[in-house]
Structure formats: C-alpha cells, structure tokens
PDB file of N, CA and C in Angstrom:
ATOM      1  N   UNK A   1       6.768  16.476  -3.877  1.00  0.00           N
ATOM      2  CA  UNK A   1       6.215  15.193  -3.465  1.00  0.00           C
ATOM      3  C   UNK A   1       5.064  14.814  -4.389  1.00  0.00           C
ATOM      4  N   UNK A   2       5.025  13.865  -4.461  1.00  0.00           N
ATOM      5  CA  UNK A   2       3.734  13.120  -5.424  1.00  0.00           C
ATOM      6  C   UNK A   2       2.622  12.324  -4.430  1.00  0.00           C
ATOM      7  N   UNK A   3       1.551  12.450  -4.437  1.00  0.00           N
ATOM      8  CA  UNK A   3       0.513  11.891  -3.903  1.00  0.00           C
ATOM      9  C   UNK A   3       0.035  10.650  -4.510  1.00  0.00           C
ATOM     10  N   UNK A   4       0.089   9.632  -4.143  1.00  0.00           N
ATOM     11  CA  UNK A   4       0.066   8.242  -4.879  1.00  0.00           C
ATOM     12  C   UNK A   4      -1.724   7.719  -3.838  1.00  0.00           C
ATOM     13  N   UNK A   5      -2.640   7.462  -4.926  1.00  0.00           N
ATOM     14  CA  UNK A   5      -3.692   6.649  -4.432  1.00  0.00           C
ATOM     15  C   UNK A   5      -3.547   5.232  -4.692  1.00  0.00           C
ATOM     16  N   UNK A   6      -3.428   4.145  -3.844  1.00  0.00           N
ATOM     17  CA  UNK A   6      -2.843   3.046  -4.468  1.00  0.00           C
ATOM     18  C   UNK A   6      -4.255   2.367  -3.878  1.00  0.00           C
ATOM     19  N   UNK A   7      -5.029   1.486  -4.693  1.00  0.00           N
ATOM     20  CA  UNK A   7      -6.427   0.689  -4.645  1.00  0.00           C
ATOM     21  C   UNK A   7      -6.048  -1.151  -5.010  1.00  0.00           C
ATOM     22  N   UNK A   8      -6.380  -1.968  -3.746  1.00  0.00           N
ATOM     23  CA  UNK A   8      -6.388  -3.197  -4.093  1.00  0.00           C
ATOM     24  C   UNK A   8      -7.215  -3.971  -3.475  1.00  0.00           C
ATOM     25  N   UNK A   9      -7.050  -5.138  -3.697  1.00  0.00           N
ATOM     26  CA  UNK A   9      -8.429  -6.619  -2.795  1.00  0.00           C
ATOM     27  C   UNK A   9      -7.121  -7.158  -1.708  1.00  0.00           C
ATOM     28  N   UNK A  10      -7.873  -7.454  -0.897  1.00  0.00           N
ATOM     29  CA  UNK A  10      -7.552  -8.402  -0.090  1.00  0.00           C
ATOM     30  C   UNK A  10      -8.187 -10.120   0.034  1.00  0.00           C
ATOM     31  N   UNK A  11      -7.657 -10.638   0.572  1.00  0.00           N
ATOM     32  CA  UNK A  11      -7.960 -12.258   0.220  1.00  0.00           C
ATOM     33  C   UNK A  11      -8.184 -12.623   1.968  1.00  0.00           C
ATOM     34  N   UNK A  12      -7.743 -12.438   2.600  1.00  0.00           N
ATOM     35  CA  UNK A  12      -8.140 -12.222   4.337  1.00  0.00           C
ATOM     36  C   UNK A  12      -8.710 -11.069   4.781  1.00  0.00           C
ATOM     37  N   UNK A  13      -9.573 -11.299   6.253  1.00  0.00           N
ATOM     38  CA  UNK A  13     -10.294 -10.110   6.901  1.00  0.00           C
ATOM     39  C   UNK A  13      -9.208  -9.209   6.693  1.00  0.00           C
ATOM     40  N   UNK A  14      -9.693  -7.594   6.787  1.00  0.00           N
ATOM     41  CA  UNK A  14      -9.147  -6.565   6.766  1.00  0.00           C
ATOM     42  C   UNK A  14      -8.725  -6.500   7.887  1.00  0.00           C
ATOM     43  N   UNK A  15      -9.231  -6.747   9.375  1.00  0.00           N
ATOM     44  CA  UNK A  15      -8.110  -6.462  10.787  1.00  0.00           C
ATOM     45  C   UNK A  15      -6.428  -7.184  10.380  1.00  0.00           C
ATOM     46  N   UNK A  16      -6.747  -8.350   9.884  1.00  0.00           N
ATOM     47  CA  UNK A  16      -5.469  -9.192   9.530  1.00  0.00           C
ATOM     48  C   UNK A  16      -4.271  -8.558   8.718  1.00  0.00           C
ATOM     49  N   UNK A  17      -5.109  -8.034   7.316  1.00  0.00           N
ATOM     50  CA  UNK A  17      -4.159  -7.457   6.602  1.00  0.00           C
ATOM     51  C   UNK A  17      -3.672  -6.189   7.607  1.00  0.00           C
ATOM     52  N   UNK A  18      -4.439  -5.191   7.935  1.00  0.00           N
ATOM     53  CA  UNK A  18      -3.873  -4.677   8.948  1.00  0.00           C
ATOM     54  C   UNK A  18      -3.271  -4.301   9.925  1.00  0.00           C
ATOM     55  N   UNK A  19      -3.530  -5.405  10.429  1.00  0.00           N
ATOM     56  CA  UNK A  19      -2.223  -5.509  11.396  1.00  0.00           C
ATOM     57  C   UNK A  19      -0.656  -5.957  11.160  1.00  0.00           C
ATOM     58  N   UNK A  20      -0.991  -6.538  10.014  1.00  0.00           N
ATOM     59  CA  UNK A  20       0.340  -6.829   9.177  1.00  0.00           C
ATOM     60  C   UNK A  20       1.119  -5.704   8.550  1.00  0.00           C
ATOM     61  N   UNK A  21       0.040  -4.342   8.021  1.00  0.00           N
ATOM     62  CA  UNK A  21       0.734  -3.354   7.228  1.00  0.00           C
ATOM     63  C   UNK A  21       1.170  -2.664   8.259  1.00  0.00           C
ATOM     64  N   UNK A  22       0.525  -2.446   9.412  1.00  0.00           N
ATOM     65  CA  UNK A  22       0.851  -1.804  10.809  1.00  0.00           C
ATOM     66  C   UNK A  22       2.518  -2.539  11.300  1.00  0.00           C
ATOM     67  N   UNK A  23       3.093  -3.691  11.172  1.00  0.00           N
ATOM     68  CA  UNK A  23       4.514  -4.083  11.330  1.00  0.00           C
ATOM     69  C   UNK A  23       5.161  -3.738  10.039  1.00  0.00           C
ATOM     70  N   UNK A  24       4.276  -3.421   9.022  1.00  0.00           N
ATOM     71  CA  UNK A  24       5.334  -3.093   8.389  1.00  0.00           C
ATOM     72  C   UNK A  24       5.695  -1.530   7.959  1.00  0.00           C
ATOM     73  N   UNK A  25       4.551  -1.196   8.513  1.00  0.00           N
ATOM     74  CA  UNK A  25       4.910   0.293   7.818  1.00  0.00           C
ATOM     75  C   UNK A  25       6.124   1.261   8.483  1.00  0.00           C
ATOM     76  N   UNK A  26       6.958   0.927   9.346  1.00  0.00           N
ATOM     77  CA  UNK A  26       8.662   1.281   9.250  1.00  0.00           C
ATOM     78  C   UNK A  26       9.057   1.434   8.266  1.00  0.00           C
ATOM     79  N   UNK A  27       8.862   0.209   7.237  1.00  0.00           N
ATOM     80  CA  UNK A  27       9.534   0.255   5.979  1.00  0.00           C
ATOM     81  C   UNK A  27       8.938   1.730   5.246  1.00  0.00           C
ATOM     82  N   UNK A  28       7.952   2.342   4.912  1.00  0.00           N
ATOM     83  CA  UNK A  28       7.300   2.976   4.372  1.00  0.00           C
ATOM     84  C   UNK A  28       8.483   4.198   4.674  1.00  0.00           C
ATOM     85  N   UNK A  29       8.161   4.634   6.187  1.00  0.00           N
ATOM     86  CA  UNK A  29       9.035   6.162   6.757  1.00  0.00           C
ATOM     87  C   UNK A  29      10.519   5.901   6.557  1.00  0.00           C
ATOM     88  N   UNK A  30      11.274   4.430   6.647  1.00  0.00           N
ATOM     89  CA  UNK A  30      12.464   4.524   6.040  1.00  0.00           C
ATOM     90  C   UNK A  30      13.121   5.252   4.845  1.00  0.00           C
ATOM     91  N   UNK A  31      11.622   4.514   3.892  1.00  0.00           N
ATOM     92  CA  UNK A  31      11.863   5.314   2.396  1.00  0.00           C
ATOM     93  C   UNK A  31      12.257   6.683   1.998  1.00  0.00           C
ATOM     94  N   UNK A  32      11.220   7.404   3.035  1.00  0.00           N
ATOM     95  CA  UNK A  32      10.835   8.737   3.129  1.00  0.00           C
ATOM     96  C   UNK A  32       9.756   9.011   2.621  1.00  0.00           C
ATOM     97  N   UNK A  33       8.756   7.844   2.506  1.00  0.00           N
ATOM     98  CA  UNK A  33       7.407   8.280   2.627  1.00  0.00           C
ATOM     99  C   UNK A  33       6.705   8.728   3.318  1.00  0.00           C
ATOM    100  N   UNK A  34       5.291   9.266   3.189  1.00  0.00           N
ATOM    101  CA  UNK A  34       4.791   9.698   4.471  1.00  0.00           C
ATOM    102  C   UNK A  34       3.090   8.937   3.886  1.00  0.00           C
ATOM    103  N   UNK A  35       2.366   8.407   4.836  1.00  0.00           N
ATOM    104  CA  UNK A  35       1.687   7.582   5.080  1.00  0.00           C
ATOM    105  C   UNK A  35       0.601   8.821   5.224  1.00  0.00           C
ATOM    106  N   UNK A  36      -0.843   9.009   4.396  1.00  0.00           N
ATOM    107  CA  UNK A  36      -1.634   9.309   4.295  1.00  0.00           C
ATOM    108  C   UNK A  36      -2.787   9.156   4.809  1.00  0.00           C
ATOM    109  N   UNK A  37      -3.056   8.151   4.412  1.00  0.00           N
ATOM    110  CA  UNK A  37      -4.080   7.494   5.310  1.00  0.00           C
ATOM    111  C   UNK A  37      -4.261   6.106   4.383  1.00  0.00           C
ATOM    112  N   UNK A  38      -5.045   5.031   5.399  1.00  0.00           N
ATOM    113  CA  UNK A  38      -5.018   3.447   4.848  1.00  0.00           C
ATOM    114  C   UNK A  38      -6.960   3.298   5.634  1.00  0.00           C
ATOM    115  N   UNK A  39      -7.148   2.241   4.606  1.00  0.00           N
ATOM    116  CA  UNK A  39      -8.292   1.991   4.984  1.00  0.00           C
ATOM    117  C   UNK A  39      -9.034   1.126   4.091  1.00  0.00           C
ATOM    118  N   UNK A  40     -10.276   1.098   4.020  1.00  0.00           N
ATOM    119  CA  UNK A  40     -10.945  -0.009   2.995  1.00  0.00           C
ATOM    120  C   UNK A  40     -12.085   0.858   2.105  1.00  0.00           C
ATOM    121  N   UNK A  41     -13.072   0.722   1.535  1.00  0.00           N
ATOM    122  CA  UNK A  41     -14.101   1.790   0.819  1.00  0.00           C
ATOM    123  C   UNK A  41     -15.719   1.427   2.202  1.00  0.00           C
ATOM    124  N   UNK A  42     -16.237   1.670   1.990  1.00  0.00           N
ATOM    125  CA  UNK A  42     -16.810   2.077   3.267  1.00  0.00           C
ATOM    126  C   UNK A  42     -18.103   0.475   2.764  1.00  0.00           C
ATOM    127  N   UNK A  43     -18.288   0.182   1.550  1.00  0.00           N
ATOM    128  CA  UNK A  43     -19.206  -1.126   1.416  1.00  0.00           C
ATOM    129  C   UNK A  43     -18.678  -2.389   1.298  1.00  0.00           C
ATOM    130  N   UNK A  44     -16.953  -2.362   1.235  1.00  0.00           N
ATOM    131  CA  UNK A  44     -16.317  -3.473   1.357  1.00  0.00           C
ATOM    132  C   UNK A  44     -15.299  -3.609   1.821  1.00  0.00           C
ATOM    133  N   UNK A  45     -14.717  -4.184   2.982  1.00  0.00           N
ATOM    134  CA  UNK A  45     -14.138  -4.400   3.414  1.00  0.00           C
ATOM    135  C   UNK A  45     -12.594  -5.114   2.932  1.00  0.00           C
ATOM    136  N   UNK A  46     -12.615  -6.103   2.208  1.00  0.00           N
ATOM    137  CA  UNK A  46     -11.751  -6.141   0.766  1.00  0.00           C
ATOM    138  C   UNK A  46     -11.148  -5.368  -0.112  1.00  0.00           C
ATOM    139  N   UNK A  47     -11.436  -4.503  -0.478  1.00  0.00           N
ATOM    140  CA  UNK A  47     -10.915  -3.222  -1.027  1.00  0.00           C
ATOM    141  C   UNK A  47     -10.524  -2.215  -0.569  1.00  0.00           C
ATOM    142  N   UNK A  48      -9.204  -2.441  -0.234  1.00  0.00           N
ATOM    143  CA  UNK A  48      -8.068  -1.373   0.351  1.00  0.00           C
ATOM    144  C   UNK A  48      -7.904  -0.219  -0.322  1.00  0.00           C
ATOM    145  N   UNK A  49      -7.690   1.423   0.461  1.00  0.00           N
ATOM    146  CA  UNK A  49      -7.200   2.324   0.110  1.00  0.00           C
ATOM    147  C   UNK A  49      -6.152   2.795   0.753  1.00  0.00           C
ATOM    148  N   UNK A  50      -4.998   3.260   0.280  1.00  0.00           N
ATOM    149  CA  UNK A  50      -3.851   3.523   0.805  1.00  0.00           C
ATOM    150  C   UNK A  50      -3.708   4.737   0.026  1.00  0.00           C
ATOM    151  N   UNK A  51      -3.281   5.893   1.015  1.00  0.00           N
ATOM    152  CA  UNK A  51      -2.964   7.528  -0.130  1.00  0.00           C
ATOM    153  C   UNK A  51      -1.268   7.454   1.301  1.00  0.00           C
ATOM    154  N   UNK A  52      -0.118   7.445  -0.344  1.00  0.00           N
ATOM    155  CA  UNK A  52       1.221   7.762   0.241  1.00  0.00           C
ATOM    156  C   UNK A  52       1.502   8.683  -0.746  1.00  0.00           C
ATOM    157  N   UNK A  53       2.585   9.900   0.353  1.00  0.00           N
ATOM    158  CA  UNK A  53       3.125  10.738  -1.110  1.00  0.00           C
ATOM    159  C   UNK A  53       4.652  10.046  -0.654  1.00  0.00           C
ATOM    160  N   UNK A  54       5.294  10.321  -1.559  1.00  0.00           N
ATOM    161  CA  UNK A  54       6.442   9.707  -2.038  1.00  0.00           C
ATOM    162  C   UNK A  54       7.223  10.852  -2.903  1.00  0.00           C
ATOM    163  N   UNK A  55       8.913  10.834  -2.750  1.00  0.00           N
ATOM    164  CA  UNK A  55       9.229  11.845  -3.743  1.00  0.00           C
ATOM    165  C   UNK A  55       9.154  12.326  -4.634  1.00  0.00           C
ATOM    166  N   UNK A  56       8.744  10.652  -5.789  1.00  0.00           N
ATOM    167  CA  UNK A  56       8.299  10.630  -6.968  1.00  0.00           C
ATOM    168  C   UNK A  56       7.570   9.374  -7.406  1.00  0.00           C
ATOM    169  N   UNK A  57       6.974   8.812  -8.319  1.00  0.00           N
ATOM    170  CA  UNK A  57       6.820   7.546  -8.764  1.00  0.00           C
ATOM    171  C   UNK A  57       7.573   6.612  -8.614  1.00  0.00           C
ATOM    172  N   UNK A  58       8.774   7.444  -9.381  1.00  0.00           N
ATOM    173  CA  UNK A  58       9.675   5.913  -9.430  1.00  0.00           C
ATOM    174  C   UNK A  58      10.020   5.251  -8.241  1.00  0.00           C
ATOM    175  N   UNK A  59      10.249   6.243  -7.004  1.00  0.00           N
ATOM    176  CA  UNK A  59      10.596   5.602  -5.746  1.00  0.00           C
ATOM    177  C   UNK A  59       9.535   4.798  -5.344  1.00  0.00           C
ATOM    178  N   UNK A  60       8.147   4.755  -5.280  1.00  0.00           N
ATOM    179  CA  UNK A  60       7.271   4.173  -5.465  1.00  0.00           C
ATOM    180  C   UNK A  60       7.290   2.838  -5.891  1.00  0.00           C
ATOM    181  N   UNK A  61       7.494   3.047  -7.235  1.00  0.00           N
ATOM    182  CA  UNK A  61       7.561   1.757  -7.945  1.00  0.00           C
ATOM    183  C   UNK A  61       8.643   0.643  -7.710  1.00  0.00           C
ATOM    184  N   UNK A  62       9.891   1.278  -7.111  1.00  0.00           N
ATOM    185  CA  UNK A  62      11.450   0.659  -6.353  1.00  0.00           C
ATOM    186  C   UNK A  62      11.173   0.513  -5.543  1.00  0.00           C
ATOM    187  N   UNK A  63      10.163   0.729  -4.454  1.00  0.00           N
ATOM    188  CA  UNK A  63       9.783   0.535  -3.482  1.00  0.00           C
ATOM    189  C   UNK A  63       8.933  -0.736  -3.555  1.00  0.00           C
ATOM    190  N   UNK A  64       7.834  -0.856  -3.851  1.00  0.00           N
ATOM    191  CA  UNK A  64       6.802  -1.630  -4.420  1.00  0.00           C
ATOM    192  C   UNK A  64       7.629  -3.137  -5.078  1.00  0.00           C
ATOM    193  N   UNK A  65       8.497  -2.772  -5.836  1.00  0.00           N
ATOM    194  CA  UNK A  65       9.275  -3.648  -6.743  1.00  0.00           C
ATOM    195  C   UNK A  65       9.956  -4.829  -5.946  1.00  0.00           C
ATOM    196  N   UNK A  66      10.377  -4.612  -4.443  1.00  0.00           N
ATOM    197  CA  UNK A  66      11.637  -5.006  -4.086  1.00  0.00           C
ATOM    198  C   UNK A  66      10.752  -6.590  -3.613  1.00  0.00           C
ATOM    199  N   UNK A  67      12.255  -7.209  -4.056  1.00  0.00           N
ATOM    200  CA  UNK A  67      11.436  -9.243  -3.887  1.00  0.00           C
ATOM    201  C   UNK A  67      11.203  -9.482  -3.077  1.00  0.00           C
ATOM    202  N   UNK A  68      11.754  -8.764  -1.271  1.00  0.00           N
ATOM    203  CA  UNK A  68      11.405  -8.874  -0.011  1.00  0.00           C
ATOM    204  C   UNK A  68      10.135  -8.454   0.334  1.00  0.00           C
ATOM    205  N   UNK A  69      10.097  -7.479  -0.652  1.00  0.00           N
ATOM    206  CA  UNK A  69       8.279  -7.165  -0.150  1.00  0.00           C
ATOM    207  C   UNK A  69       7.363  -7.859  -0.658  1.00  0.00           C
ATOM    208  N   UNK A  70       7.308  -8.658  -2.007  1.00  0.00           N
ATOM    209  CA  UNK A  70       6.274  -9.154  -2.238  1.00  0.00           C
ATOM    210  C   UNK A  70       5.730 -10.665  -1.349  1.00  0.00           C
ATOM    211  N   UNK A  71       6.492 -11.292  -0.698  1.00  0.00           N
ATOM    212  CA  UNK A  71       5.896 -12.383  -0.065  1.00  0.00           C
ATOM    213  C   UNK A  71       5.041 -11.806   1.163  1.00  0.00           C
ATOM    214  N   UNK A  72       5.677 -11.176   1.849  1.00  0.00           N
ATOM    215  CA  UNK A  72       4.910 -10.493   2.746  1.00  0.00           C
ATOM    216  C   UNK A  72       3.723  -9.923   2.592  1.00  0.00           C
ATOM    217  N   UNK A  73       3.351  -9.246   1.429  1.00  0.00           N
ATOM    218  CA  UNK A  73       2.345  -8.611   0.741  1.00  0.00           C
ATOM    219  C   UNK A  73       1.175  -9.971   0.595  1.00  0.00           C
ATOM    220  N   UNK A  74       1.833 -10.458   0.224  1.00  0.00           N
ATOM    221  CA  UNK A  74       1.103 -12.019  -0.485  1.00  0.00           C
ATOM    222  C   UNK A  74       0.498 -12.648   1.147  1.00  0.00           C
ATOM    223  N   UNK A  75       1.322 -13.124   1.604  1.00  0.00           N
ATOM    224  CA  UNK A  75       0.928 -13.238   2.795  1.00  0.00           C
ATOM    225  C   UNK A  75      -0.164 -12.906   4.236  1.00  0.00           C
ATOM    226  N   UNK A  76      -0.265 -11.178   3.622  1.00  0.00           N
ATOM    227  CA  UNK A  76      -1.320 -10.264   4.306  1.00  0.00           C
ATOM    228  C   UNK A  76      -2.423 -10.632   3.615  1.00  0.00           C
ATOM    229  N   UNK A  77      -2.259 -11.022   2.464  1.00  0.00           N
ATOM    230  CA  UNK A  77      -3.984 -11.025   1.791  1.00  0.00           C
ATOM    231  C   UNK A  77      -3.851 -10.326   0.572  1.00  0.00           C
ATOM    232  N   UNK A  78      -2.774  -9.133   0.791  1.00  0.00           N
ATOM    233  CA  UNK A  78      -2.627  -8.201  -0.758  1.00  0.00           C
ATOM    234  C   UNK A  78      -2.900  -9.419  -2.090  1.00  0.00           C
ATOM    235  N   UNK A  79      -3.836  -8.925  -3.206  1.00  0.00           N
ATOM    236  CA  UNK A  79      -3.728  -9.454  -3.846  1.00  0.00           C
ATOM    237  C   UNK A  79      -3.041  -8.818  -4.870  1.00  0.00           C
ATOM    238  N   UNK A  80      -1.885  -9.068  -5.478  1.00  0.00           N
ATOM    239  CA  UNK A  80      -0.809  -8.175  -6.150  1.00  0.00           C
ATOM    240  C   UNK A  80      -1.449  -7.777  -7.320  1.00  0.00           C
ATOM    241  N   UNK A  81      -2.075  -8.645  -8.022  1.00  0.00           N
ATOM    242  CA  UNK A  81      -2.772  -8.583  -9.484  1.00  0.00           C
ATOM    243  C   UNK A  81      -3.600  -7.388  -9.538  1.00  0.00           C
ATOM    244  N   UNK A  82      -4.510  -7.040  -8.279  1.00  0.00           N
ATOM    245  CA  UNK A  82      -5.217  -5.746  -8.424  1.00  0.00           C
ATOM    246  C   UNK A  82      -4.960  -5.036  -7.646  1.00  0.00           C
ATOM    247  N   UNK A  83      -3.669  -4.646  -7.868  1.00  0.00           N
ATOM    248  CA  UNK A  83      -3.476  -3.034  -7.204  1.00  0.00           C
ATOM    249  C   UNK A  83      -3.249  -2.385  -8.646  1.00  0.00           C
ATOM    250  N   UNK A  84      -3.666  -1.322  -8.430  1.00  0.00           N
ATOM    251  CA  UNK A  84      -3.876  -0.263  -9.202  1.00  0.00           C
ATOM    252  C   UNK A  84      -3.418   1.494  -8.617  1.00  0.00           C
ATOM    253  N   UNK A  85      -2.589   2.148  -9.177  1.00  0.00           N
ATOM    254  CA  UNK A  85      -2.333   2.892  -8.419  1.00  0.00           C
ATOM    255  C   UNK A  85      -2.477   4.369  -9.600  1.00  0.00           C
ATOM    256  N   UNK A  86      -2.703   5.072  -8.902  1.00  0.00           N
ATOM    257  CA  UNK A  86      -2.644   6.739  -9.277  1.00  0.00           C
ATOM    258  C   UNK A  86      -1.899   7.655  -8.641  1.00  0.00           C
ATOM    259  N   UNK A  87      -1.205   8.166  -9.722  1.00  0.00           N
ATOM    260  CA  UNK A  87      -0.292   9.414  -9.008  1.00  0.00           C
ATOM    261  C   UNK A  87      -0.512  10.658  -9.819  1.00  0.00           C
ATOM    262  N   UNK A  88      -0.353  11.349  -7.884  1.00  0.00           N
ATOM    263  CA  UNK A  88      -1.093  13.012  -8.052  1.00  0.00           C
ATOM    264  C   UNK A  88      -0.148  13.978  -8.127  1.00  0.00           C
ATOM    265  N   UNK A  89       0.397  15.227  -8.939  1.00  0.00           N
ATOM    266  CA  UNK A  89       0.992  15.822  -8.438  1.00  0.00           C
ATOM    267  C   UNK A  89       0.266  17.596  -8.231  1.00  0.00           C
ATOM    268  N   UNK A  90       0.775  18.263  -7.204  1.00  0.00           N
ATOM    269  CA  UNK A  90       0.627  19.625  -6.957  1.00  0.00           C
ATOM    270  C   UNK A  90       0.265  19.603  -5.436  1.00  0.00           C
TER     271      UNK A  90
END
C-alpha cells in the first residue's frame, strides 16, 4: 500500500466541504482505499489535509482523474489547481 498525503484550499467553509466529502467517501472504500484521516491545518481552515493509502499511485491518480469526480469536487469548494499530493511508501 502507498500512503498518499494529498494538501489543498477550499473556496467554502470547511463544515460544507465536509459534509460533502462525508457523501462521498463510499466512493473512496469502493476503490479499495482506506481513508486515513481528513481535516484542515490547525491555523486555517481552508487548507485541507487528507492522508489515503491506496494500492499504488496510479490508482490514485485513476481515481482522482475520473470526469464524474471533478464537478463534485468543484462544487465542495475543492480548489483543483492546488492540490498537491505526496506519496509514501513503507
């Protein structure tokens, strides 16, 4: 498994985006991800942290990729332009 830190902004309050990733995160355990932990950095509320491990990157990135997910994303507040992600392995 790969440990993915994925870092972005939000454009709406964080309860909002939240509760939105909260309907969606089915999709996540479908994949066969497993959901780490989600949250914001502790001085801004805007700046999301999400730690998923995932089998590998690429599923990640096929995951991430798919055209159904990005409106939704867009929608929560995700701002797509700054996510930034890191992947861990061991």
């Amino acid at each position: 498994m790969v440990t993915n830190v994925i870092s972005f902004d939000i454009s709406k309050p964080y309860a909002y985006w939240k509760s939105a990733f909260d309907k969606a995160s089915g999709f996540l355990v479908d994949a066969g991800f497993e959901l780490v932990y989600v949250g914001h950095t502790v001085t801004d509320e805007s700046k999301c942290i999400l730690i998923i491990r995932t089998p590998t990157v690429e599923a990640l990135e096929a995951f991430m990729g798919q055209e159904a997910l990005q409106p939704v994303m867009i929608e929560s507040g995700h701002i797509l332009e700054s996510t930034h992600t890191v992947s861990c392995a061991g």
